[in-house]
PDB file of N, CA and C in Angstrom:
ATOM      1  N   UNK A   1     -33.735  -6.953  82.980  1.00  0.00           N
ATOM      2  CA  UNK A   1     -34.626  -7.165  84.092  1.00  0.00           C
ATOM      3  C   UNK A   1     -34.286  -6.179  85.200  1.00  0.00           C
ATOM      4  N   UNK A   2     -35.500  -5.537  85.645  1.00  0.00           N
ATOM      5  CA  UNK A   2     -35.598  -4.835  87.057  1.00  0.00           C
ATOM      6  C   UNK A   2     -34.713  -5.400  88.197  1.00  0.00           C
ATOM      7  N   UNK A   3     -33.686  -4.771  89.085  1.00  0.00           N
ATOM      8  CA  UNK A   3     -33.942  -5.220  90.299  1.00  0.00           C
ATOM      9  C   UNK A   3     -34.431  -4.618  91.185  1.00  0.00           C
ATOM     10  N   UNK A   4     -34.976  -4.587  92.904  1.00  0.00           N
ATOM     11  CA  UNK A   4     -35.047  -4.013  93.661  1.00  0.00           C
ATOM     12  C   UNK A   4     -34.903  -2.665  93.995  1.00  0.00           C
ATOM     13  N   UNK A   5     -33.498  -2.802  93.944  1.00  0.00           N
ATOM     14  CA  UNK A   5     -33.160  -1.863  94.033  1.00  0.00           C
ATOM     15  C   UNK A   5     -33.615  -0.020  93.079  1.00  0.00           C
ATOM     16  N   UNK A   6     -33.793  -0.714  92.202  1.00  0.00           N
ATOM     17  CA  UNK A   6     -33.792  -0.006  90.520  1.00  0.00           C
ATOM     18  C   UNK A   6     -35.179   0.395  90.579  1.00  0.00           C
ATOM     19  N   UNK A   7     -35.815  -0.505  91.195  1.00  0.00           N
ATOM     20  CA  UNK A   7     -37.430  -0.394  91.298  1.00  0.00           C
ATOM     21  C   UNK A   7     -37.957   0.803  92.455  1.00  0.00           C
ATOM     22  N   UNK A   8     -36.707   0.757  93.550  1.00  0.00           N
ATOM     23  CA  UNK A   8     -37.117   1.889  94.579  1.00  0.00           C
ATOM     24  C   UNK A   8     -36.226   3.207  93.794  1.00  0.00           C
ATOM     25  N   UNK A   9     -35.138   3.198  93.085  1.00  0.00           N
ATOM     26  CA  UNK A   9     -34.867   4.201  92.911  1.00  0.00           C
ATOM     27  C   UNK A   9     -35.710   4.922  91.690  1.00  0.00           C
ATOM     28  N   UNK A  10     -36.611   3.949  90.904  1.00  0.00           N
ATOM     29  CA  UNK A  10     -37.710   4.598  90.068  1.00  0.00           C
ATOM     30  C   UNK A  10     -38.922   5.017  91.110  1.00  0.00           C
ATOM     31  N   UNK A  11     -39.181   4.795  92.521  1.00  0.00           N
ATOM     32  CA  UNK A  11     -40.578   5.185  92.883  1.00  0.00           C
ATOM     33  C   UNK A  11     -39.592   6.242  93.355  1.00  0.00           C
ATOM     34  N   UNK A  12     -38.533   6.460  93.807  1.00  0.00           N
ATOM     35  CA  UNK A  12     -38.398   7.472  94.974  1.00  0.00           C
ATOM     36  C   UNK A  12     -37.728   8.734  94.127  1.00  0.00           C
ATOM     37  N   UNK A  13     -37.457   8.812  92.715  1.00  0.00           N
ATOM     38  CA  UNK A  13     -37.242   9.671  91.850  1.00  0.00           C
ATOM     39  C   UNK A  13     -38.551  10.280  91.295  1.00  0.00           C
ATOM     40  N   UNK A  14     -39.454   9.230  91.008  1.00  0.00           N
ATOM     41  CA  UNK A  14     -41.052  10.202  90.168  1.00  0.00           C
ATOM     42  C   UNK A  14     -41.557  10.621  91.653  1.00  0.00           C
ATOM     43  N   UNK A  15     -41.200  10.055  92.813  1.00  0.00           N
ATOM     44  CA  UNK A  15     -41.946  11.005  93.568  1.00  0.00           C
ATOM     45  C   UNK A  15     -41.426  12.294  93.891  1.00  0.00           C
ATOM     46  N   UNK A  16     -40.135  12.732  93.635  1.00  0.00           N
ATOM     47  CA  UNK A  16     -39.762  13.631  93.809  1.00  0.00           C
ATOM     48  C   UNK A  16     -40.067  14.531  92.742  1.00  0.00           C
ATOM     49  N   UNK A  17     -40.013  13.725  91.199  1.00  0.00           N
ATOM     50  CA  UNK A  17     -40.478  15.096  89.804  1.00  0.00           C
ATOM     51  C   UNK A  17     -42.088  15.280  90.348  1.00  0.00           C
ATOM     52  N   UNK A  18     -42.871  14.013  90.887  1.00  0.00           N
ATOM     53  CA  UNK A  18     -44.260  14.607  91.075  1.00  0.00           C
ATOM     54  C   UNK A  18     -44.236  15.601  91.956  1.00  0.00           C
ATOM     55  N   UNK A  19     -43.275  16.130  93.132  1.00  0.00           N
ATOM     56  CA  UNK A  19     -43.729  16.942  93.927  1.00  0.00           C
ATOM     57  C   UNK A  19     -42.716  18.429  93.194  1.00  0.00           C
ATOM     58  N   UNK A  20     -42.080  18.472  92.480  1.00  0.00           N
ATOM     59  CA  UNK A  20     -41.463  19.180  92.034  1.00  0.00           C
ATOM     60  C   UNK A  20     -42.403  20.243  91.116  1.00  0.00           C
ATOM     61  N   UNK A  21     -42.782  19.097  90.439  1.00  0.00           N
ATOM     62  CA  UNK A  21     -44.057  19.558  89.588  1.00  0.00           C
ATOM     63  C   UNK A  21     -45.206  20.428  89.776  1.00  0.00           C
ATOM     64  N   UNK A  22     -45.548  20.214  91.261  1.00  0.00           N
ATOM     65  CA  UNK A  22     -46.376  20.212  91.857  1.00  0.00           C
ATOM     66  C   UNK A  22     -45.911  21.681  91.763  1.00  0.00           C
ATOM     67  N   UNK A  23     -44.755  21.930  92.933  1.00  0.00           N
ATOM     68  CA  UNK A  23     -44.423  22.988  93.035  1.00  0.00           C
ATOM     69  C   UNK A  23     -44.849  24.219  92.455  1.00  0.00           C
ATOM     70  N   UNK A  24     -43.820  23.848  90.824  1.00  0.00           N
ATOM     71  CA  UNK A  24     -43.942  24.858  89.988  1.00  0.00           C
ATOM     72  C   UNK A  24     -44.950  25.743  89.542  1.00  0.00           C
ATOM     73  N   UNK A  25     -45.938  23.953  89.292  1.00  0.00           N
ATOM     74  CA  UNK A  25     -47.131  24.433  88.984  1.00  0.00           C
ATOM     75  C   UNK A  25     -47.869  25.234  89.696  1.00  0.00           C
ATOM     76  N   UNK A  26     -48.144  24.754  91.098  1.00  0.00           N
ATOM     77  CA  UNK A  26     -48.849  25.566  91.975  1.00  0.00           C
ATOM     78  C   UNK A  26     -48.515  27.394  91.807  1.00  0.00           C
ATOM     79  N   UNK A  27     -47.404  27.613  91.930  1.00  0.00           N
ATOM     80  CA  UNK A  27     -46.272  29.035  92.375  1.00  0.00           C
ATOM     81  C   UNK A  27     -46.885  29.770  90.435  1.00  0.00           C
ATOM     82  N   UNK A  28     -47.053  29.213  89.454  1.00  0.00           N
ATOM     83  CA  UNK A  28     -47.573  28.934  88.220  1.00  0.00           C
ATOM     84  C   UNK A  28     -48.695  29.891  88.402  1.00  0.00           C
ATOM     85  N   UNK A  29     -49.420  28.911  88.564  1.00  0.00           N
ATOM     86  CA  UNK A  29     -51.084  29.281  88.395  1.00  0.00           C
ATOM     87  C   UNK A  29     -51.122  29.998  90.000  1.00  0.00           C
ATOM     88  N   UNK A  30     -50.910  30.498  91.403  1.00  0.00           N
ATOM     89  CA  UNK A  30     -50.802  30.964  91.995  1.00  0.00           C
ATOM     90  C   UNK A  30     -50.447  32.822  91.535  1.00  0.00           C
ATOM     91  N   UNK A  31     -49.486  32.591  90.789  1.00  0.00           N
ATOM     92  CA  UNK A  31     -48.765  34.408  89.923  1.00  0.00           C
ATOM     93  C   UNK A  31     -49.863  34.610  89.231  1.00  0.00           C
ATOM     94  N   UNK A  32     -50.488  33.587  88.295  1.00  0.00           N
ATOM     95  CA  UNK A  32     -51.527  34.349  87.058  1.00  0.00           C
ATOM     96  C   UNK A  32     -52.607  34.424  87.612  1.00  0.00           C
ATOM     97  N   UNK A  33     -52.979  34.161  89.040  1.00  0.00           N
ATOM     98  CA  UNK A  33     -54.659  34.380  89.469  1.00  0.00           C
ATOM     99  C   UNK A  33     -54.285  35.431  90.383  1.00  0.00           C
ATOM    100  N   UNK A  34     -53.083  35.838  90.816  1.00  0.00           N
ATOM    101  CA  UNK A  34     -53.021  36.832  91.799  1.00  0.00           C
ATOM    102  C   UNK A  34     -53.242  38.214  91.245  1.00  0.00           C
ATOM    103  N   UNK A  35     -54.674  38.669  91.814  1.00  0.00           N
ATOM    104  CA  UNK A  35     -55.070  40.299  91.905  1.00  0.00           C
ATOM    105  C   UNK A  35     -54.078  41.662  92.272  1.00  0.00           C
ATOM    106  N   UNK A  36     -53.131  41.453  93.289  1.00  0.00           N
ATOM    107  CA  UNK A  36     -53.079  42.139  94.252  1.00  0.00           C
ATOM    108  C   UNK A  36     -50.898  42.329  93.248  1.00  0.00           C
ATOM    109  N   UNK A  37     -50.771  41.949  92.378  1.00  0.00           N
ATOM    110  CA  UNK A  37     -49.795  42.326  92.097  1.00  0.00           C
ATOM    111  C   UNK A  37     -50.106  42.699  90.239  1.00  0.00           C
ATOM    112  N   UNK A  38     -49.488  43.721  89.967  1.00  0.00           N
ATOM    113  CA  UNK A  38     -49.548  44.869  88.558  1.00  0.00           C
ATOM    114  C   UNK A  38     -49.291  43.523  87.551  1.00  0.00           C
ATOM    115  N   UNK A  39     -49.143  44.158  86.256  1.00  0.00           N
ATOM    116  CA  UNK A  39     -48.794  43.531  85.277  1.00  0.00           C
ATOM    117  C   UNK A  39     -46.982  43.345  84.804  1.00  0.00           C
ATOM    118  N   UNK A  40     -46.640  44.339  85.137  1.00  0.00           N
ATOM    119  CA  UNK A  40     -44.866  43.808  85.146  1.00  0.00           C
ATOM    120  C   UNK A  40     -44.095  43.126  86.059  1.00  0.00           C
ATOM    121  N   UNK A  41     -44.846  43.174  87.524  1.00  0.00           N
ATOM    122  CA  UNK A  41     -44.294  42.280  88.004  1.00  0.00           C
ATOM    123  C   UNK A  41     -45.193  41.101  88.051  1.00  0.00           C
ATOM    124  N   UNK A  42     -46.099  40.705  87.141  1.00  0.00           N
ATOM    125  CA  UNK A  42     -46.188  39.679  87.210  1.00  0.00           C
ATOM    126  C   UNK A  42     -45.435  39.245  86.011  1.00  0.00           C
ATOM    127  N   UNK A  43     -45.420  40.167  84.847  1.00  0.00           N
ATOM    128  CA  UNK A  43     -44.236  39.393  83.836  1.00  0.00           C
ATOM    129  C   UNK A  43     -42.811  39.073  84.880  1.00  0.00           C
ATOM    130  N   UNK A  44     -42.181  39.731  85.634  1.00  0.00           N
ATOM    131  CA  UNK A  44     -41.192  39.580  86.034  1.00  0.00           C
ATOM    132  C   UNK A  44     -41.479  37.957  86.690  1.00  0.00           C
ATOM    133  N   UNK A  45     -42.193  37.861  87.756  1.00  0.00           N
ATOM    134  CA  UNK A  45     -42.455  36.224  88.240  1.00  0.00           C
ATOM    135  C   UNK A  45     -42.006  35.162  87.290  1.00  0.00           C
ATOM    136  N   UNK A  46     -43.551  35.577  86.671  1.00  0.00           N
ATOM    137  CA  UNK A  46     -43.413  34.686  85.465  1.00  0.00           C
ATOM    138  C   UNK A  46     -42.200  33.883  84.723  1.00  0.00           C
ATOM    139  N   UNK A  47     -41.187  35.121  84.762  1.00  0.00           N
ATOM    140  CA  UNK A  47     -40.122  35.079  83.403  1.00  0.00           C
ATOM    141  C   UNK A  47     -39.369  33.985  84.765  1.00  0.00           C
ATOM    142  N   UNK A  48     -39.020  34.508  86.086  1.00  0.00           N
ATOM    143  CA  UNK A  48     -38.358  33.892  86.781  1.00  0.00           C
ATOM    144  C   UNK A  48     -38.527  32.479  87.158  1.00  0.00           C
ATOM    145  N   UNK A  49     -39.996  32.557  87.175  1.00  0.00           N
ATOM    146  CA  UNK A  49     -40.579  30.963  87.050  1.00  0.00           C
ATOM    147  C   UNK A  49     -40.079  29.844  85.946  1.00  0.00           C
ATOM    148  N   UNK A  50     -40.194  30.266  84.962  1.00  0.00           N
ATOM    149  CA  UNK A  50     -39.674  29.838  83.580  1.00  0.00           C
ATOM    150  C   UNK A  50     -38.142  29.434  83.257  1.00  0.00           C
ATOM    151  N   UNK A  51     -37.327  30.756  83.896  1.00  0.00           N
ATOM    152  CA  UNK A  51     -35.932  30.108  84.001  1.00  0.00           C
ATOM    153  C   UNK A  51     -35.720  29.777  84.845  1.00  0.00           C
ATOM    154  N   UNK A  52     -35.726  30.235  86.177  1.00  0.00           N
ATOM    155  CA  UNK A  52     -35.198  28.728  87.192  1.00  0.00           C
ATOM    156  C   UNK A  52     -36.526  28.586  88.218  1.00  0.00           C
ATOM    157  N   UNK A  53     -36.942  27.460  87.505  1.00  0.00           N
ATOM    158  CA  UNK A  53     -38.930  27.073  88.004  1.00  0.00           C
ATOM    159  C   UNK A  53     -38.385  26.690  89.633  1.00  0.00           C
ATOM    160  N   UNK A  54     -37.347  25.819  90.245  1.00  0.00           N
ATOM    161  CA  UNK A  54     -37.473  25.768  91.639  1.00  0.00           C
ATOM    162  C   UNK A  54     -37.226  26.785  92.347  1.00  0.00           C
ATOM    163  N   UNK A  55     -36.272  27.619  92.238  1.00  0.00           N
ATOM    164  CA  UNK A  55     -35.635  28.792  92.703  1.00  0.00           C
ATOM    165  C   UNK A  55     -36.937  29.787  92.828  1.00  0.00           C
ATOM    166  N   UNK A  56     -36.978  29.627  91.887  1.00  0.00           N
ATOM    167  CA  UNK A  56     -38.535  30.858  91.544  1.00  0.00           C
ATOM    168  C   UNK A  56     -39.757  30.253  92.348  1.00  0.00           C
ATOM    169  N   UNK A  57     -39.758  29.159  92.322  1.00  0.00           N
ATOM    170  CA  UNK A  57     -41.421  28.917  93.013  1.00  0.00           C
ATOM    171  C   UNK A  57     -41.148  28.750  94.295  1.00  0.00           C
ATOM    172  N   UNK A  58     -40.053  28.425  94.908  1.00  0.00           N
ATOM    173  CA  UNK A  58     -39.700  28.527  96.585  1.00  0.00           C
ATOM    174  C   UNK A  58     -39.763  30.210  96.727  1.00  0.00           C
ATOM    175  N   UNK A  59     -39.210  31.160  96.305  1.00  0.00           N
ATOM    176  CA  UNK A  59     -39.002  32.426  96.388  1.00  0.00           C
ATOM    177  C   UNK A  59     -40.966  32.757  96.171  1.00  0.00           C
ATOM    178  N   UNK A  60     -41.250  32.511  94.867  1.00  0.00           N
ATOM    179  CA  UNK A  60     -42.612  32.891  95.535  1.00  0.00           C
ATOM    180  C   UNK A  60     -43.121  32.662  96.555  1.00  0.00           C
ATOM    181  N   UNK A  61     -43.324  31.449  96.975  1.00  0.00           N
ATOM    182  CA  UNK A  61     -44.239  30.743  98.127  1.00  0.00           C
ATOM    183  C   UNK A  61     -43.868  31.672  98.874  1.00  0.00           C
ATOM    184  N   UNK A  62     -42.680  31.951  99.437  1.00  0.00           N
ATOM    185  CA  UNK A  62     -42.006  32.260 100.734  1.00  0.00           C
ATOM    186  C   UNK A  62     -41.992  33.666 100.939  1.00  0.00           C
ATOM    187  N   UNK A  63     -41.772  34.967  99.551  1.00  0.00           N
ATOM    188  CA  UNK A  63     -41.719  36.069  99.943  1.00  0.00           C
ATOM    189  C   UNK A  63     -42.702  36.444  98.739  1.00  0.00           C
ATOM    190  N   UNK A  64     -43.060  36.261  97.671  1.00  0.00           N
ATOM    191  CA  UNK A  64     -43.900  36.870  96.987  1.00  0.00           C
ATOM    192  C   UNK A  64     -46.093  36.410  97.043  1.00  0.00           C
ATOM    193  N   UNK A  65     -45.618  35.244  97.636  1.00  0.00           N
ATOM    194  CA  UNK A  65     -47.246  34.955  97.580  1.00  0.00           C
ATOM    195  C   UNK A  65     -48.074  35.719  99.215  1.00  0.00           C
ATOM    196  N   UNK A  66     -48.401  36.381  98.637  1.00  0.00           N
ATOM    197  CA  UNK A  66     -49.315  36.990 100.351  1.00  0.00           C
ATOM    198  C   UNK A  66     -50.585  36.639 100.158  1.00  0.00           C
ATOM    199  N   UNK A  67     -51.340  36.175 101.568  1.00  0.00           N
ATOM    200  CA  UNK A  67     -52.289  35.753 101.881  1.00  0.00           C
ATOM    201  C   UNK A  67     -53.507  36.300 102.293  1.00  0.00           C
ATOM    202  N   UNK A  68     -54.490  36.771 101.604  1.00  0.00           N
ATOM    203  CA  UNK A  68     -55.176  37.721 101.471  1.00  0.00           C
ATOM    204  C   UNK A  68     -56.732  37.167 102.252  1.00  0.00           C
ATOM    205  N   UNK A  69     -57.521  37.470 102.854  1.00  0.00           N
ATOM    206  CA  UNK A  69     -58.968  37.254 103.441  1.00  0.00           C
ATOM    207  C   UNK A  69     -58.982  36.258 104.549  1.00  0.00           C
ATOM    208  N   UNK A  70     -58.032  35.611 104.713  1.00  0.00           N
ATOM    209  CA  UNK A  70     -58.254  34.464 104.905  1.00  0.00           C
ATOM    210  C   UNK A  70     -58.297  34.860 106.803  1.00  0.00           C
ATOM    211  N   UNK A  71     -59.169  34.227 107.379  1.00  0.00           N
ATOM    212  CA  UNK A  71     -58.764  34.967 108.864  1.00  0.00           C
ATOM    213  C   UNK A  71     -59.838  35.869 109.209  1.00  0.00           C
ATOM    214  N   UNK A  72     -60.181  37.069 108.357  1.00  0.00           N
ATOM    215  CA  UNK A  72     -60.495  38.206 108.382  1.00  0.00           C
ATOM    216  C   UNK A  72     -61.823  38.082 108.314  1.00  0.00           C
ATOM    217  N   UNK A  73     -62.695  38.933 109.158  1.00  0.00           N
ATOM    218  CA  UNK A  73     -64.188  38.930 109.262  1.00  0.00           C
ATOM    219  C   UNK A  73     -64.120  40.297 107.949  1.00  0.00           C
ATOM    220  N   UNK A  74     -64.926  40.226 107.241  1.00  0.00           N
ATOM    221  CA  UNK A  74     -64.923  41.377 106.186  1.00  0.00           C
ATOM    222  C   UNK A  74     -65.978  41.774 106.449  1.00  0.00           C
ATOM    223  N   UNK A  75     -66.918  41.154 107.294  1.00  0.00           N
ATOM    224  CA  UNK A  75     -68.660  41.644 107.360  1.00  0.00           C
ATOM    225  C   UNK A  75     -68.969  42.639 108.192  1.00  0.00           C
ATOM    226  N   UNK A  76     -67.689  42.924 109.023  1.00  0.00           N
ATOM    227  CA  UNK A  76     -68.044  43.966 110.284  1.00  0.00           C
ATOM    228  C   UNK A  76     -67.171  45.274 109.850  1.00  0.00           C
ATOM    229  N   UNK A  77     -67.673  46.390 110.147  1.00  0.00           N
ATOM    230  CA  UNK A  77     -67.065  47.804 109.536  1.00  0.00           C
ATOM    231  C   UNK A  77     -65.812  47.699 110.585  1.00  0.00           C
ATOM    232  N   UNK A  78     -64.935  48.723 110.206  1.00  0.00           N
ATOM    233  CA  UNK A  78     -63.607  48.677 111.324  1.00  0.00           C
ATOM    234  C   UNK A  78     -64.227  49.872 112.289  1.00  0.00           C
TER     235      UNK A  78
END
């Protein structure tokens, strides 16, 4: 039988693999839709994603994902 206790340390553990998950995934599918970087370094991501998925998807977010249009009037000539 469950206790209490056992019961919060099962919600407060899947919420952490769900956001973990999240992570990866995002930093994941974020590398394979990104335009704006070649094909070896996206194998390189990739491979880094794969062996260490947190390490790698904080390092993307933070220095490899750049933020492209967003902000930017594109309709007016410079």
């Amino acid at each position: 039988m469950l206790n209490g206790d056992t019961l919060i340390g099962f919600t407060v553990g899947g919420a952490f693999l769900l956001a973990y998950a999240a992570l990866v995934v995002t930093a994941l599918l974020q590398v394979l839709r990104d335009d704006g970087i070649g094909d070896w370094p996206r194998i390189a991501w990739i491979a880094s994603l794969l062996l260490f998925p947190f390490v790698g998807s904080l390092v993307w977010l933070f220095l490899g994902h750049k933020t492209s249009g967003i902000g930017k009037n594109t309709s007016l000539p410079n």
